[in-house]
C-alpha atoms as a PDB file:
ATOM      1  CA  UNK A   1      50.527  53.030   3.932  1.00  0.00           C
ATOM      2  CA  UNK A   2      47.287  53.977   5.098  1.00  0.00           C
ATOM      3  CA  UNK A   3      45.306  51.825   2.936  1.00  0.00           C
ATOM      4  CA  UNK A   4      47.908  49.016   4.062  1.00  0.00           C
ATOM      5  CA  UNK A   5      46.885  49.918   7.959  1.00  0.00           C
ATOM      6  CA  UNK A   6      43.478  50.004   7.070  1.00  0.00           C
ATOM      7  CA  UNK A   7      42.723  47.106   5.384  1.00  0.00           C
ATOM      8  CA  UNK A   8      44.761  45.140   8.478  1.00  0.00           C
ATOM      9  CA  UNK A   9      41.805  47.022  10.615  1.00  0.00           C
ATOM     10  CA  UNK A  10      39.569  45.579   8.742  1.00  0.00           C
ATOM     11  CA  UNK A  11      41.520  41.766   8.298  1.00  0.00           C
ATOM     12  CA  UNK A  12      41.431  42.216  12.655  1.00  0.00           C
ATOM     13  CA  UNK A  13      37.793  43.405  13.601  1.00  0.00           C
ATOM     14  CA  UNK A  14      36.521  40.307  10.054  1.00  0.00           C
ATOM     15  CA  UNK A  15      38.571  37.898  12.078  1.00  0.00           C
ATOM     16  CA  UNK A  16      37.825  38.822  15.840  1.00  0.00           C
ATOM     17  CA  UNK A  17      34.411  38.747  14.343  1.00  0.00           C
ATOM     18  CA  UNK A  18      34.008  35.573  12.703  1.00  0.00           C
ATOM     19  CA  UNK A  19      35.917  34.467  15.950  1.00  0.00           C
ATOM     20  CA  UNK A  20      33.602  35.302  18.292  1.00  0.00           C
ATOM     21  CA  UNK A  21      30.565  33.844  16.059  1.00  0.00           C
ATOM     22  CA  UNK A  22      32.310  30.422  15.951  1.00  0.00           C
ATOM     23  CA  UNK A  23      32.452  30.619  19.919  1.00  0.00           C
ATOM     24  CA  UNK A  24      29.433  31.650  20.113  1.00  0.00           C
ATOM     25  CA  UNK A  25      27.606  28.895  18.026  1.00  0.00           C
ATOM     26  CA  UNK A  26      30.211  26.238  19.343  1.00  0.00           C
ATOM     27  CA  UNK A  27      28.675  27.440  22.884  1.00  0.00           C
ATOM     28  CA  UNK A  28      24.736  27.478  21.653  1.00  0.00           C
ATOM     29  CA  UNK A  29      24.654  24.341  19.274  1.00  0.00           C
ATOM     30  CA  UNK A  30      23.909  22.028  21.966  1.00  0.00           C
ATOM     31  CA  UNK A  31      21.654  23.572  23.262  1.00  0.00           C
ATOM     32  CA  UNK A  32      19.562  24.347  19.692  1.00  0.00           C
ATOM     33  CA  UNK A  33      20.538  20.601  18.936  1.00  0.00           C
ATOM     34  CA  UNK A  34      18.871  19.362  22.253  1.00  0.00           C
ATOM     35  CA  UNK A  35      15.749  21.513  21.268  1.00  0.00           C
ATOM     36  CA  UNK A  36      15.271  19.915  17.814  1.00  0.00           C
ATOM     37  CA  UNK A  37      15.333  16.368  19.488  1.00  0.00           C
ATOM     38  CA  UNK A  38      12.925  17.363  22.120  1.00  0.00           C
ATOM     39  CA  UNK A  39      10.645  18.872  19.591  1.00  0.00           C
ATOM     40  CA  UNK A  40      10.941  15.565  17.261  1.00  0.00           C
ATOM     41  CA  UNK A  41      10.258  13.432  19.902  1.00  0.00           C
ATOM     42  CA  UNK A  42       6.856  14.976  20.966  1.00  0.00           C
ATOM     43  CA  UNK A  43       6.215  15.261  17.508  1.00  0.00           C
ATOM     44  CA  UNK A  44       6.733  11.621  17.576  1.00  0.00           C
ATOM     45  CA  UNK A  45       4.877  10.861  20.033  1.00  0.00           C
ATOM     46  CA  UNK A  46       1.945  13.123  19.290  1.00  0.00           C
ATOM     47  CA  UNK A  47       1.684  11.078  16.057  1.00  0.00           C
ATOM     48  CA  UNK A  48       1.941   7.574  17.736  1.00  0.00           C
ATOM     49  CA  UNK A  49      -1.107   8.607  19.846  1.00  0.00           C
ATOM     50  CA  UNK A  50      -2.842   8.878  17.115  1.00  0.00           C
ATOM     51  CA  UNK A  51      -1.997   6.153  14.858  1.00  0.00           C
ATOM     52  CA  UNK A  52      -1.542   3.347  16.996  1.00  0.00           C
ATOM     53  CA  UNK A  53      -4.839   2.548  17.716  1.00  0.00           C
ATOM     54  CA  UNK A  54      -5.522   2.799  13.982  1.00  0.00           C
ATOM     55  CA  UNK A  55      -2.737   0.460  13.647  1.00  0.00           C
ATOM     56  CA  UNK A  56      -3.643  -1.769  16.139  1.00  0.00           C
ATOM     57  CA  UNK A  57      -7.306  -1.695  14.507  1.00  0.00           C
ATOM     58  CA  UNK A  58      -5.535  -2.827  10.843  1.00  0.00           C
ATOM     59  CA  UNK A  59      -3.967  -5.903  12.670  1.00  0.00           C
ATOM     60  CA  UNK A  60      -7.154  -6.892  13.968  1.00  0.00           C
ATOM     61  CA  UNK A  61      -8.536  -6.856  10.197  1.00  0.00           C
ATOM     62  CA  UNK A  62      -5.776  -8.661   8.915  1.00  0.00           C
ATOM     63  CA  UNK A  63      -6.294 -11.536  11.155  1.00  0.00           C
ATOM     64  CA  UNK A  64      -9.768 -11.466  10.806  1.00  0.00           C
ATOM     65  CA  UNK A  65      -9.176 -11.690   6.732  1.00  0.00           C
ATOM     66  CA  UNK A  66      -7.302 -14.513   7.795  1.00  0.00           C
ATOM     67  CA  UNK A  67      -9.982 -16.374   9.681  1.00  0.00           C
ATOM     68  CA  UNK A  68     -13.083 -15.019   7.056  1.00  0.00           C
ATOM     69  CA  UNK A  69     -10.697 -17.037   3.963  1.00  0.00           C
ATOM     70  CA  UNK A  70      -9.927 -20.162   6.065  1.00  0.00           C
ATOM     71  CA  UNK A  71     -11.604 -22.513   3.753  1.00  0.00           C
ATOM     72  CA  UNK A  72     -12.376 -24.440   6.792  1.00  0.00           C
ATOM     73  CA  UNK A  73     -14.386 -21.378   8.055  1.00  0.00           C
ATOM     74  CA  UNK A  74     -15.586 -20.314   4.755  1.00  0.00           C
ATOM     75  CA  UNK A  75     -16.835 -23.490   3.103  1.00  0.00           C
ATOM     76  CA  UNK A  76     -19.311 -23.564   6.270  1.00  0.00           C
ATOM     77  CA  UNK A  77     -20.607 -19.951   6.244  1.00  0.00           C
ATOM     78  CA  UNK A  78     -20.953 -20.280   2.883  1.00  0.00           C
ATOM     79  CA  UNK A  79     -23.784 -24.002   2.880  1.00  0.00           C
ATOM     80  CA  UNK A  80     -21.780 -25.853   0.293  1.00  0.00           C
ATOM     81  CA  UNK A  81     -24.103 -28.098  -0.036  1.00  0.00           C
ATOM     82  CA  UNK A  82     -26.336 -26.306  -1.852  1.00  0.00           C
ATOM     83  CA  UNK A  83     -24.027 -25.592  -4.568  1.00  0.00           C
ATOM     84  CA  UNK A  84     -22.314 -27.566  -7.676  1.00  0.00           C
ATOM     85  CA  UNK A  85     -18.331 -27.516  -7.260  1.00  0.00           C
ATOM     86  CA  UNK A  86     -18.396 -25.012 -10.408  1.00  0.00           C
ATOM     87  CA  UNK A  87     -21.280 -22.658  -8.669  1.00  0.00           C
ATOM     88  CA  UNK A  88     -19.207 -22.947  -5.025  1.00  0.00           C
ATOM     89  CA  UNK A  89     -15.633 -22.381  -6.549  1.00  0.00           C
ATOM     90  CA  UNK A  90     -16.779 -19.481  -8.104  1.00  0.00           C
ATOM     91  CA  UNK A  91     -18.584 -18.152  -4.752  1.00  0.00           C
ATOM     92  CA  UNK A  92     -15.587 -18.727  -2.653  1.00  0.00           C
ATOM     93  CA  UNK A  93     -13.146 -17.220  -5.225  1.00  0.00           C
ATOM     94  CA  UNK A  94     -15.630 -14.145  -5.228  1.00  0.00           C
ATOM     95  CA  UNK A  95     -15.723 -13.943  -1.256  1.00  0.00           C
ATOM     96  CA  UNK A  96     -11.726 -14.325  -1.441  1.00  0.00           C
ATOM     97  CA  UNK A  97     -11.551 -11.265  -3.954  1.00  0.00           C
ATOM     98  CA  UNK A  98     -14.248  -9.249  -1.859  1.00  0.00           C
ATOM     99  CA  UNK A  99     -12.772  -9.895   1.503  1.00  0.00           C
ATOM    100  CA  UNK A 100     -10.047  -8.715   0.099  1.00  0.00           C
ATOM    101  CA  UNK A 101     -10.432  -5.510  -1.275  1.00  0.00           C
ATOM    102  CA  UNK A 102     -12.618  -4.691   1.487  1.00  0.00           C
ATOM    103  CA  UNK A 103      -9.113  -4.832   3.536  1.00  0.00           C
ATOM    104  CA  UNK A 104      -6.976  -3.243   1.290  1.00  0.00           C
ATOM    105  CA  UNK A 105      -6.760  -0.242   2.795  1.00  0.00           C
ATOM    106  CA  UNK A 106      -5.025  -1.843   5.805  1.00  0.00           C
ATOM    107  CA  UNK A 107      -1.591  -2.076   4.189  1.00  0.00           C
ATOM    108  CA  UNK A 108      -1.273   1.349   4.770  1.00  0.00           C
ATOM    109  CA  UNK A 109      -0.621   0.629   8.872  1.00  0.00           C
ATOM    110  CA  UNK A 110       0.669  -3.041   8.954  1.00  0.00           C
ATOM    111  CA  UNK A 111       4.135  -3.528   7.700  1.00  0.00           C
ATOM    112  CA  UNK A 112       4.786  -4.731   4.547  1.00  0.00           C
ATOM    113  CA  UNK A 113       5.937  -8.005   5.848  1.00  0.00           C
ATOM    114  CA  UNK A 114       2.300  -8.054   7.580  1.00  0.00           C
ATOM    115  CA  UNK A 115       0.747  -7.109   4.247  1.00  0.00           C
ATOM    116  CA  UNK A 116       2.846  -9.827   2.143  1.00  0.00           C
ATOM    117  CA  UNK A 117       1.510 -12.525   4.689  1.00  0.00           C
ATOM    118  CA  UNK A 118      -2.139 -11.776   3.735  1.00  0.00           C
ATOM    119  CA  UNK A 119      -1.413 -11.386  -0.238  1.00  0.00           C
ATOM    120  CA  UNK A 120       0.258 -14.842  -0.148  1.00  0.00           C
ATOM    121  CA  UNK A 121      -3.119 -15.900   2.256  1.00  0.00           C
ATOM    122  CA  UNK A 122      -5.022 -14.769  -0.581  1.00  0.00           C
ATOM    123  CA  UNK A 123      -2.958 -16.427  -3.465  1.00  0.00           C
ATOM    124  CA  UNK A 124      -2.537 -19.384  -1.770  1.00  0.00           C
ATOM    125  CA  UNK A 125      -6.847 -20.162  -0.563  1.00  0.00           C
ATOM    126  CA  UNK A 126      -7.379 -19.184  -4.539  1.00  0.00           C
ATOM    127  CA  UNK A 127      -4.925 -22.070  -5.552  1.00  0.00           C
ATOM    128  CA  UNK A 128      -6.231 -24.432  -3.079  1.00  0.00           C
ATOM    129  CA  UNK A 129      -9.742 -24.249  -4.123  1.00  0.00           C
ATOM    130  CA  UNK A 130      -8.973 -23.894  -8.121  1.00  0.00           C
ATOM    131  CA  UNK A 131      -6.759 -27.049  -7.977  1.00  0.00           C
ATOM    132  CA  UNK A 132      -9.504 -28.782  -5.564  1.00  0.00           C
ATOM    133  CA  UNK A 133     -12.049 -28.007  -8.343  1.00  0.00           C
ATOM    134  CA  UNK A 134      -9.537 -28.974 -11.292  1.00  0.00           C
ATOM    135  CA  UNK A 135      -9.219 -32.568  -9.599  1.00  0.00           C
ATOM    136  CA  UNK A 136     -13.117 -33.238  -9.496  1.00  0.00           C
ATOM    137  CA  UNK A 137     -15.430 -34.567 -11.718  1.00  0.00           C
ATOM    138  CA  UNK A 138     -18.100 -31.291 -13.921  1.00  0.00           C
ATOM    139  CA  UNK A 139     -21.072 -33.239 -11.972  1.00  0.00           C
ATOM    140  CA  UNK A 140     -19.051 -32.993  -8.694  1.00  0.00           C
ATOM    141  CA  UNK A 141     -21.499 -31.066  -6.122  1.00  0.00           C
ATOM    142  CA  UNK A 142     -19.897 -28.464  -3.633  1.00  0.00           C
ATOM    143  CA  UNK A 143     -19.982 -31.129  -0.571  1.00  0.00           C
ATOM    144  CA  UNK A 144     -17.605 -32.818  -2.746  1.00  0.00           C
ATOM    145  CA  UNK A 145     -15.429 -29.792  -3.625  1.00  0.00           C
ATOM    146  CA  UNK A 146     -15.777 -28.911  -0.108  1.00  0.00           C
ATOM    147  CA  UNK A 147     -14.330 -32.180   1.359  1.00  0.00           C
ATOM    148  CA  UNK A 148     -11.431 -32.600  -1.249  1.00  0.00           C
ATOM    149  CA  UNK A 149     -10.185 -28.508   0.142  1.00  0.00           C
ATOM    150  CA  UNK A 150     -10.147 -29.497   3.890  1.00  0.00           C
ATOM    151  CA  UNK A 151      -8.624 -33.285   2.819  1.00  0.00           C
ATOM    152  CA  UNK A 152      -6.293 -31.184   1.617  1.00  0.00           C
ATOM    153  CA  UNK A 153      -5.482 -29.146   3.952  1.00  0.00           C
ATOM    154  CA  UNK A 154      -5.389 -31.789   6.605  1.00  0.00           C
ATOM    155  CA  UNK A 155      -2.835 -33.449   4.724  1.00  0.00           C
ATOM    156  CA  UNK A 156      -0.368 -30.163   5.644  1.00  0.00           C
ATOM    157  CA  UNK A 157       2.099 -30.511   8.237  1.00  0.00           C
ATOM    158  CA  UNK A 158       0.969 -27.268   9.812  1.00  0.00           C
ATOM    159  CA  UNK A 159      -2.394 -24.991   9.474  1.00  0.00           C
ATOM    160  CA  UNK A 160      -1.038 -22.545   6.894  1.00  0.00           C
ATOM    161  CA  UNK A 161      -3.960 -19.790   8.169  1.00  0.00           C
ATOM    162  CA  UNK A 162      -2.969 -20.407  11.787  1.00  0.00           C
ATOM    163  CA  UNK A 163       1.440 -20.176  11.098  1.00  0.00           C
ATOM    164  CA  UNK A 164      -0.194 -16.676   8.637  1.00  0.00           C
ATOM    165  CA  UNK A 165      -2.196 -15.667  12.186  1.00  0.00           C
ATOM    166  CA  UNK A 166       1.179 -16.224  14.168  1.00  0.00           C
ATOM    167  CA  UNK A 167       3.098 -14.414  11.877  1.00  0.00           C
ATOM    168  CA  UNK A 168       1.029 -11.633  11.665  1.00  0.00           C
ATOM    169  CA  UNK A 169       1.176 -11.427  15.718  1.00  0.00           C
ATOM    170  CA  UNK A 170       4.936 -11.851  15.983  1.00  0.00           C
ATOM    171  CA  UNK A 171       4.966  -8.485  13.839  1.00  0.00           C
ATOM    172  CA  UNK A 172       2.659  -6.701  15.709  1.00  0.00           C
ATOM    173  CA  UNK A 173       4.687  -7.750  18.665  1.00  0.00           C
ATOM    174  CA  UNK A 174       7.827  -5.948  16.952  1.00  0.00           C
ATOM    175  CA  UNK A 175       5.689  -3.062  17.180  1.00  0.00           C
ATOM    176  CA  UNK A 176       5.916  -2.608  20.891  1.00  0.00           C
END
């Protein structure tokens, strides 16, 4: 009978035990929960201090990729005169690829929606200009090539580089 009374001992002090460490935690969880939050949040905003502006910096690269392949801006900065169609499509597909990679890096702070909008930029200038260059004449000089793009894109309905430019501020809008 001892052992009986003894092991109850123990069954009573293990359960007022465990008893009081549930009350306790029921009582203190709030307050260690509230902690955690406060500490994420400055966390959070710690890191937002420091990343926004390089965000903010990305956004200003993307649209400026945007601009810098606008064949309308290009085909200018680039004297297409003084090139065959041949010699210019392969200049502007080079500036397209270089501009490019030179931005790549900015995915990593735009959104992936933001990033999609300047692949598709990219794609779509490349197409313009290689189907431009497809329709003309081998003797066709770079004026020509150069006139058949913006024809082109004059036909659209809308500026593809300036709906790429508002979508690329709508998203950086979401960001605030």
């Amino acid at each position: 009978m001892d052992i009986y009374h003894y092991l109850l001992d123990i069954l009573k002090y293990t359960l007022a035990g465990v008893g009081t460490v549930s009350v306790a935690m029921y009582l203190i969880k709030p307050y260690i929960d509230r902690s955690e939050r406060i500490q994420l949040l400055e966390l959070k905003k710690a890191s937002s201090n420091q990343t926004l502006p390089l965000r903010l910096q990305a956004y200003e690269r993307v649209v400026l990729f945007i601009e810098r392949v606008n064949p309308a801006n290009m085909l200018i900065r680039l004297n297409a005169t003084s090139y065959s169609a041949a010699e210019l499509h392969s200049l502007v597909v080079a500036e397209i690829r270089n501009e490019y990679q030179h931005n790549v890096t900015q995915q990593i702070y735009v959104s992936a929606k933001a990033w999609s909008v300047v692949r598709r930029v990219k794609d779509d200038t490349m197409s313009i200009v290689t189907n431009a260059v497809k329709g003309l004449p081998e003797d066709a000089s770079g004026l020509d090539l150069s006139r058949t793009v913006l024809k082109h894109l004059g036909t659209l309905e809308e500026n593809p580089y300036d709906i790429a430019t508002t979508l690329i501020r709508q998203d950086l809008e979401n960001l605030f």
